[in-house]
N, C-alpha and C. Protein backbone atom coordinates (compact mmCIF):
# COMPACT_ATOMS: atom_id res chain seq x y z
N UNK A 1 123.25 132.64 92.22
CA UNK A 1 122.56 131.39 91.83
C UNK A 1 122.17 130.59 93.08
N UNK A 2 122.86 130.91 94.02
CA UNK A 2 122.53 130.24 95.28
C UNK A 2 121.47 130.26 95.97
N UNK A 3 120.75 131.39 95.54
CA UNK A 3 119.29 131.84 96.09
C UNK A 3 118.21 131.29 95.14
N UNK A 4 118.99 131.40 93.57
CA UNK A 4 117.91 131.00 93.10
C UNK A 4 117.41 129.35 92.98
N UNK A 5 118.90 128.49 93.65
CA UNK A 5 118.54 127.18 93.96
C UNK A 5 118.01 126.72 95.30
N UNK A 6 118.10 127.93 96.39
CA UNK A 6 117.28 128.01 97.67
C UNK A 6 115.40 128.36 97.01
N UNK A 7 115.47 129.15 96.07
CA UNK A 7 113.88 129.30 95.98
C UNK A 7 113.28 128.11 95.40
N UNK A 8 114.14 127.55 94.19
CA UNK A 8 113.34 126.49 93.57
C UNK A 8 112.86 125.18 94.31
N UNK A 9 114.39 125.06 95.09
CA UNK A 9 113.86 123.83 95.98
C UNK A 9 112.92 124.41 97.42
N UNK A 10 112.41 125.55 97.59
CA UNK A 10 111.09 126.04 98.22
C UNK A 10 110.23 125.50 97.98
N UNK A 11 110.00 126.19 96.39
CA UNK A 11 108.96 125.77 95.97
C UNK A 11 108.56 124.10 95.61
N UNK A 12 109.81 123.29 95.25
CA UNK A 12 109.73 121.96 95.28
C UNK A 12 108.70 121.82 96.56
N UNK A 13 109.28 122.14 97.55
CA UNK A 13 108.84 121.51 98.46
C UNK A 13 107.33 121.97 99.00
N UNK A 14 107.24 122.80 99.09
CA UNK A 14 105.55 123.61 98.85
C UNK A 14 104.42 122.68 97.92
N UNK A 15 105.62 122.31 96.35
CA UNK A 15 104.29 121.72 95.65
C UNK A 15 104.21 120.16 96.17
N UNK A 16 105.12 119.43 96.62
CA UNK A 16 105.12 118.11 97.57
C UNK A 16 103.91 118.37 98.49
N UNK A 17 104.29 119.33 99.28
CA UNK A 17 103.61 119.45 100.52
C UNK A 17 101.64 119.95 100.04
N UNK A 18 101.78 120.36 98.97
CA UNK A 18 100.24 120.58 98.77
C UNK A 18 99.31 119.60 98.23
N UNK A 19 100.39 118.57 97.38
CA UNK A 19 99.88 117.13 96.47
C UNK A 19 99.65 116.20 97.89
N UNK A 20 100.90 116.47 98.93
CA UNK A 20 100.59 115.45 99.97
C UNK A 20 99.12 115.88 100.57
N UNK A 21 99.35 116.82 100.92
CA UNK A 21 97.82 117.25 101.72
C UNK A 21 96.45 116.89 100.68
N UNK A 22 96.51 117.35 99.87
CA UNK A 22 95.59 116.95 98.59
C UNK A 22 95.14 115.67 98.60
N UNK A 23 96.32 114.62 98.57
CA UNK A 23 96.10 112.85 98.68
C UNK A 23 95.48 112.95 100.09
N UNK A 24 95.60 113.47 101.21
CA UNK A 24 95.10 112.64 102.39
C UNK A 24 93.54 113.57 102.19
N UNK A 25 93.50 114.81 102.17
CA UNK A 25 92.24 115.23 102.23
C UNK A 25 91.27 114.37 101.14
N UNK A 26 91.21 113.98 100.08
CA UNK A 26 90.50 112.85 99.90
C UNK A 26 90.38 111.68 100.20
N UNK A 27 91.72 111.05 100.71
CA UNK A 27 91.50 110.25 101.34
C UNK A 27 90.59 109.69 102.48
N UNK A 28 90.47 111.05 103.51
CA UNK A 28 89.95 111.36 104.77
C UNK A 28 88.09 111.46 103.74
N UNK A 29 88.11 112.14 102.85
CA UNK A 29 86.60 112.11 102.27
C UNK A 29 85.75 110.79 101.49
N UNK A 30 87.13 110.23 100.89
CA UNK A 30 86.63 108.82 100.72
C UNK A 30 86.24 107.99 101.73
């Protein structure tokens, strides 16, 4: 189970990191 709470919080952090980039790249286009 230890791996599978190392992958989820991966991916937590992957989908953070793509919403963040997402907010500034429009930002930067606005």
């Amino acid at each position: 189970k230890t791996g599978d709470d190392a992958l989820v919080g991966t991916l937590a952090g992957l989908a953070l990191l793509s919403v963040a980039g997402y907010v500034v790249l429009r930002r930067k286009q606005n």
